[in-house]
N, C-alpha and C. Protein backbone atom coordinates (compact mmCIF):
# COMPACT_ATOMS: atom_id res chain seq x y z
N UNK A 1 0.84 -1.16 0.00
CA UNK A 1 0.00 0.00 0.00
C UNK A 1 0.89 1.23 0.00
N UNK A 2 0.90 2.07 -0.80
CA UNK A 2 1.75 3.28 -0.75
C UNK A 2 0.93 4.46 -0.94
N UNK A 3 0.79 5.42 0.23
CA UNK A 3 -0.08 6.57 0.43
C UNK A 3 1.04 7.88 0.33
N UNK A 4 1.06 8.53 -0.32
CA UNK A 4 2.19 9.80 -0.44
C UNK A 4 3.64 9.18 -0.63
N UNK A 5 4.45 9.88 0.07
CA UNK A 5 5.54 9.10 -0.08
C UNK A 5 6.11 7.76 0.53
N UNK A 6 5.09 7.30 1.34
CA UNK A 6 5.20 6.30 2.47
C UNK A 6 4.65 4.83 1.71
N UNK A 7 5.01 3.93 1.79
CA UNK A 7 5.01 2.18 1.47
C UNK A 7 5.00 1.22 2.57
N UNK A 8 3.93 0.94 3.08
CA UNK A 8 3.28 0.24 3.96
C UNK A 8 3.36 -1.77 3.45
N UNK A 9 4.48 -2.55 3.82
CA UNK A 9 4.04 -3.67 3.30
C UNK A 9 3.64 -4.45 4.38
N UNK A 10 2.36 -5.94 4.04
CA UNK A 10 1.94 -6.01 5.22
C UNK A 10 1.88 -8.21 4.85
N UNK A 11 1.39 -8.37 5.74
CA UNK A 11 1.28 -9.99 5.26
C UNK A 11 2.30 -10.30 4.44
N UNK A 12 3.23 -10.59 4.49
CA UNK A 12 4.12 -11.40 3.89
C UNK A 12 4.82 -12.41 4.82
N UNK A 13 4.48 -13.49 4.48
CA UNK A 13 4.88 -14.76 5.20
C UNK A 13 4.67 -16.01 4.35
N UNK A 14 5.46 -17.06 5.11
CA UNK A 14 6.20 -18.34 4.10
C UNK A 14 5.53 -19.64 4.98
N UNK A 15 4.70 -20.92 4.24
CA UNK A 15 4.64 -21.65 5.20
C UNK A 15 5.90 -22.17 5.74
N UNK A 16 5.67 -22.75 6.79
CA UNK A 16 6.95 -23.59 7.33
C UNK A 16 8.15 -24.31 6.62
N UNK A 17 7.15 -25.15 5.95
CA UNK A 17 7.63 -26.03 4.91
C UNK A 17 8.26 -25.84 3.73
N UNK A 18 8.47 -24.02 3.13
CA UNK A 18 9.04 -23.76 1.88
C UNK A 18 9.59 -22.79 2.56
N UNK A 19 9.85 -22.06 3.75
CA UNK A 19 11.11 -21.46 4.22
C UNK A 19 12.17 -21.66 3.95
N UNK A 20 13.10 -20.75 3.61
CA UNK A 20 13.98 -20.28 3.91
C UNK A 20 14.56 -20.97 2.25
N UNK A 21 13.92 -20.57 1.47
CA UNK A 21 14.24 -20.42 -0.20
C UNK A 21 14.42 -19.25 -0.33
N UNK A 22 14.06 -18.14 -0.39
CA UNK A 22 14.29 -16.51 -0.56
C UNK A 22 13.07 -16.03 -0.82
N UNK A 23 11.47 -16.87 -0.83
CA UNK A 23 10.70 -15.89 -1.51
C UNK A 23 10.36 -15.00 -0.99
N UNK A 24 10.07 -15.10 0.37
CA UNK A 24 10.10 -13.56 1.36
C UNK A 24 10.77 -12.66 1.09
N UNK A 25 11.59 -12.90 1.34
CA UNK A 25 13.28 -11.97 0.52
C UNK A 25 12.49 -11.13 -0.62
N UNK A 26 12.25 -12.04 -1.69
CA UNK A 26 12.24 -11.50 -2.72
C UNK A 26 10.91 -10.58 -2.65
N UNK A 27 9.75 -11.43 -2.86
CA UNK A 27 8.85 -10.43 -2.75
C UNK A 27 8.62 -8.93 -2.02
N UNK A 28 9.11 -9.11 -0.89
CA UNK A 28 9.59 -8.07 -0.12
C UNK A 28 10.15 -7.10 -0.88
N UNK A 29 11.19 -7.48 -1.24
CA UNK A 29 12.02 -6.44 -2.02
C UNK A 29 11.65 -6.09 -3.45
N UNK A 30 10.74 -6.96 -4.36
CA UNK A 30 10.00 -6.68 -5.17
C UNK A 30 8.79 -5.61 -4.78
N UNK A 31 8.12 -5.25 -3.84
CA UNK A 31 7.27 -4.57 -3.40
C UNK A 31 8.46 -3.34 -3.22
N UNK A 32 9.41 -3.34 -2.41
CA UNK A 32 9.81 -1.90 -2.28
C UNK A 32 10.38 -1.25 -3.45
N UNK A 33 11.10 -2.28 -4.21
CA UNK A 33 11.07 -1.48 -5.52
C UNK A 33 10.38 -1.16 -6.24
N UNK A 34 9.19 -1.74 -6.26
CA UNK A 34 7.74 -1.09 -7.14
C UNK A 34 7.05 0.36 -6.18
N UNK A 35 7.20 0.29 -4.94
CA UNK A 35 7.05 1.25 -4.31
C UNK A 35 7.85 2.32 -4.90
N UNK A 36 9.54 1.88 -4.42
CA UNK A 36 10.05 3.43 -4.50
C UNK A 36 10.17 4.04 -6.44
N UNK A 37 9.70 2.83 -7.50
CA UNK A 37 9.63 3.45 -8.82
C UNK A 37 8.64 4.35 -8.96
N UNK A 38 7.24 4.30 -7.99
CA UNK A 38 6.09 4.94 -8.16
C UNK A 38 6.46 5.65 -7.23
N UNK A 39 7.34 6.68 -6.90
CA UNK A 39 7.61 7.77 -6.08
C UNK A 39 7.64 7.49 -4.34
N UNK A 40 7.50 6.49 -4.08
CA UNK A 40 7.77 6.51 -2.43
C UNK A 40 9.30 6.92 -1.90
N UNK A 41 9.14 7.44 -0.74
CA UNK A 41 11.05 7.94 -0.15
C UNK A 41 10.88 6.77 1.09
N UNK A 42 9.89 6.17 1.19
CA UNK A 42 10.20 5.45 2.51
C UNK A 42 9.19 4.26 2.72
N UNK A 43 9.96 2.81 3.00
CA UNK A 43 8.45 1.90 3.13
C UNK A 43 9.03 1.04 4.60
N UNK A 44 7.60 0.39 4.83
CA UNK A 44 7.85 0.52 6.33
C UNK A 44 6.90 -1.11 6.46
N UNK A 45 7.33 -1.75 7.70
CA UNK A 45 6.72 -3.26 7.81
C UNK A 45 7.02 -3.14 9.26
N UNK A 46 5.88 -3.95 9.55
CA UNK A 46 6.27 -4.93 11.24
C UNK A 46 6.43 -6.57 11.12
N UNK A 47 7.54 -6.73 11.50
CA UNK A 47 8.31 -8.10 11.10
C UNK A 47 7.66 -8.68 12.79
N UNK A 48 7.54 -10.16 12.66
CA UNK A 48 7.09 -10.94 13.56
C UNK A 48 9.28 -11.55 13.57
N UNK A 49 9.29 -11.97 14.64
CA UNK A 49 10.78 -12.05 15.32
C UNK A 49 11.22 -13.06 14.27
N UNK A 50 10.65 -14.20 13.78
CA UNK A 50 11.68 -15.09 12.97
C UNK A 50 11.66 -14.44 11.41
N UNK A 51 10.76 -13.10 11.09
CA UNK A 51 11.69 -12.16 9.68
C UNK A 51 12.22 -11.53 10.28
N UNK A 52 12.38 -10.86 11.66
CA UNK A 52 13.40 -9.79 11.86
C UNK A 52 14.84 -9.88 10.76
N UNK A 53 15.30 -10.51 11.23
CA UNK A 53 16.97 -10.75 10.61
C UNK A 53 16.81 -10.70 8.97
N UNK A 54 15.74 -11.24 8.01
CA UNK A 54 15.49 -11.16 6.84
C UNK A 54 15.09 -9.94 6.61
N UNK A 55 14.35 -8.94 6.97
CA UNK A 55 14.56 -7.85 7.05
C UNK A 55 15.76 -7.03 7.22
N UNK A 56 16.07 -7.49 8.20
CA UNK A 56 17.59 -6.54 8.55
C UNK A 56 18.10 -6.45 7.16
N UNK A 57 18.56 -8.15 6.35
CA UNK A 57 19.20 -7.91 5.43
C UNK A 57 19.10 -7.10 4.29
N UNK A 58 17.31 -6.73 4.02
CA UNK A 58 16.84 -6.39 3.38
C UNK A 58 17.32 -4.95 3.55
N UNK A 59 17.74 -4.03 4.70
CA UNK A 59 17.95 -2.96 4.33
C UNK A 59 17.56 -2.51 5.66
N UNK A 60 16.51 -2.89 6.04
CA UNK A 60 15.15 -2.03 6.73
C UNK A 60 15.65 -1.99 8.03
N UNK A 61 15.62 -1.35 9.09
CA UNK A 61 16.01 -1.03 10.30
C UNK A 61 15.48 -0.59 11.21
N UNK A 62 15.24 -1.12 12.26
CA UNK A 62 14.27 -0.90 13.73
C UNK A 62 13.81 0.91 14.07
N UNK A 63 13.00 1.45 14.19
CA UNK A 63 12.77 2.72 14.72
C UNK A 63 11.83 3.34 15.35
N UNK A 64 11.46 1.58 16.17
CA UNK A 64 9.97 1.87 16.85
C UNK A 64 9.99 -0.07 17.13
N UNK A 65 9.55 -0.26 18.42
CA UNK A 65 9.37 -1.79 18.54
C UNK A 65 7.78 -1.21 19.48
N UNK A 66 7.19 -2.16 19.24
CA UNK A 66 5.61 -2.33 19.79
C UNK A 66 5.22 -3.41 20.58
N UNK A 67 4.83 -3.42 21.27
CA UNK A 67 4.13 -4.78 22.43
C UNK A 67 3.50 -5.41 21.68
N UNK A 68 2.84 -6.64 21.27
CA UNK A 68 1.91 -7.64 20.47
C UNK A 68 1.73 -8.76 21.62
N UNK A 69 0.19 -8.09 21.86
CA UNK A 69 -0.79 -8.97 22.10
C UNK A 69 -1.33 -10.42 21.77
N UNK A 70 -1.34 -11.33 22.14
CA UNK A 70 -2.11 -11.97 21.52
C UNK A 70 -2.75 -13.17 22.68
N UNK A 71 -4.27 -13.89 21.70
CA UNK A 71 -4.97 -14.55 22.55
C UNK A 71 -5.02 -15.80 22.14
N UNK A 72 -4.68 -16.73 23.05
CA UNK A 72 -4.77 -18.21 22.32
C UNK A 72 -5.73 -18.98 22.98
N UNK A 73 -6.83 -19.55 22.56
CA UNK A 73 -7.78 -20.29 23.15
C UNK A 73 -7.52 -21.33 22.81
């Protein structure tokens, strides 16, 4: 989603079972480059802890961490 100059990517995740091939990687980085060709200066994600580090590589860098909730019945 890219609103002004800002690129919002969201849901991107791998089942278990085809991890750690690169498509996260890629798509990821396919989205920010389609972002920043259509004028974005900045795109932005909340990584769940096992993309942190795939992120990192990707470029992207911490500048805000958030508490996450969650309910398991």
């Amino acid at each position: 989603m890219k609103v002004g100059h800002f690129a919002g990517i969201f849901n991107v995740a791998t089942a278990p079972a085809h991890r750690g091939r690169g498509y996260a990687a890629a798509l990821t980085a396919r989205i920010a480059s389609d972002a920043f060709a259509a004028g974005a200066h900045c795109a932005w994600l909340q990584s769940s802890p096992s993309g942190y580090n795939l992120y990192q590589r990707l470029g992207f860098r911490t500048v805000e961490r958030w508490e996450c909730w969650v309910l398991q019945v």
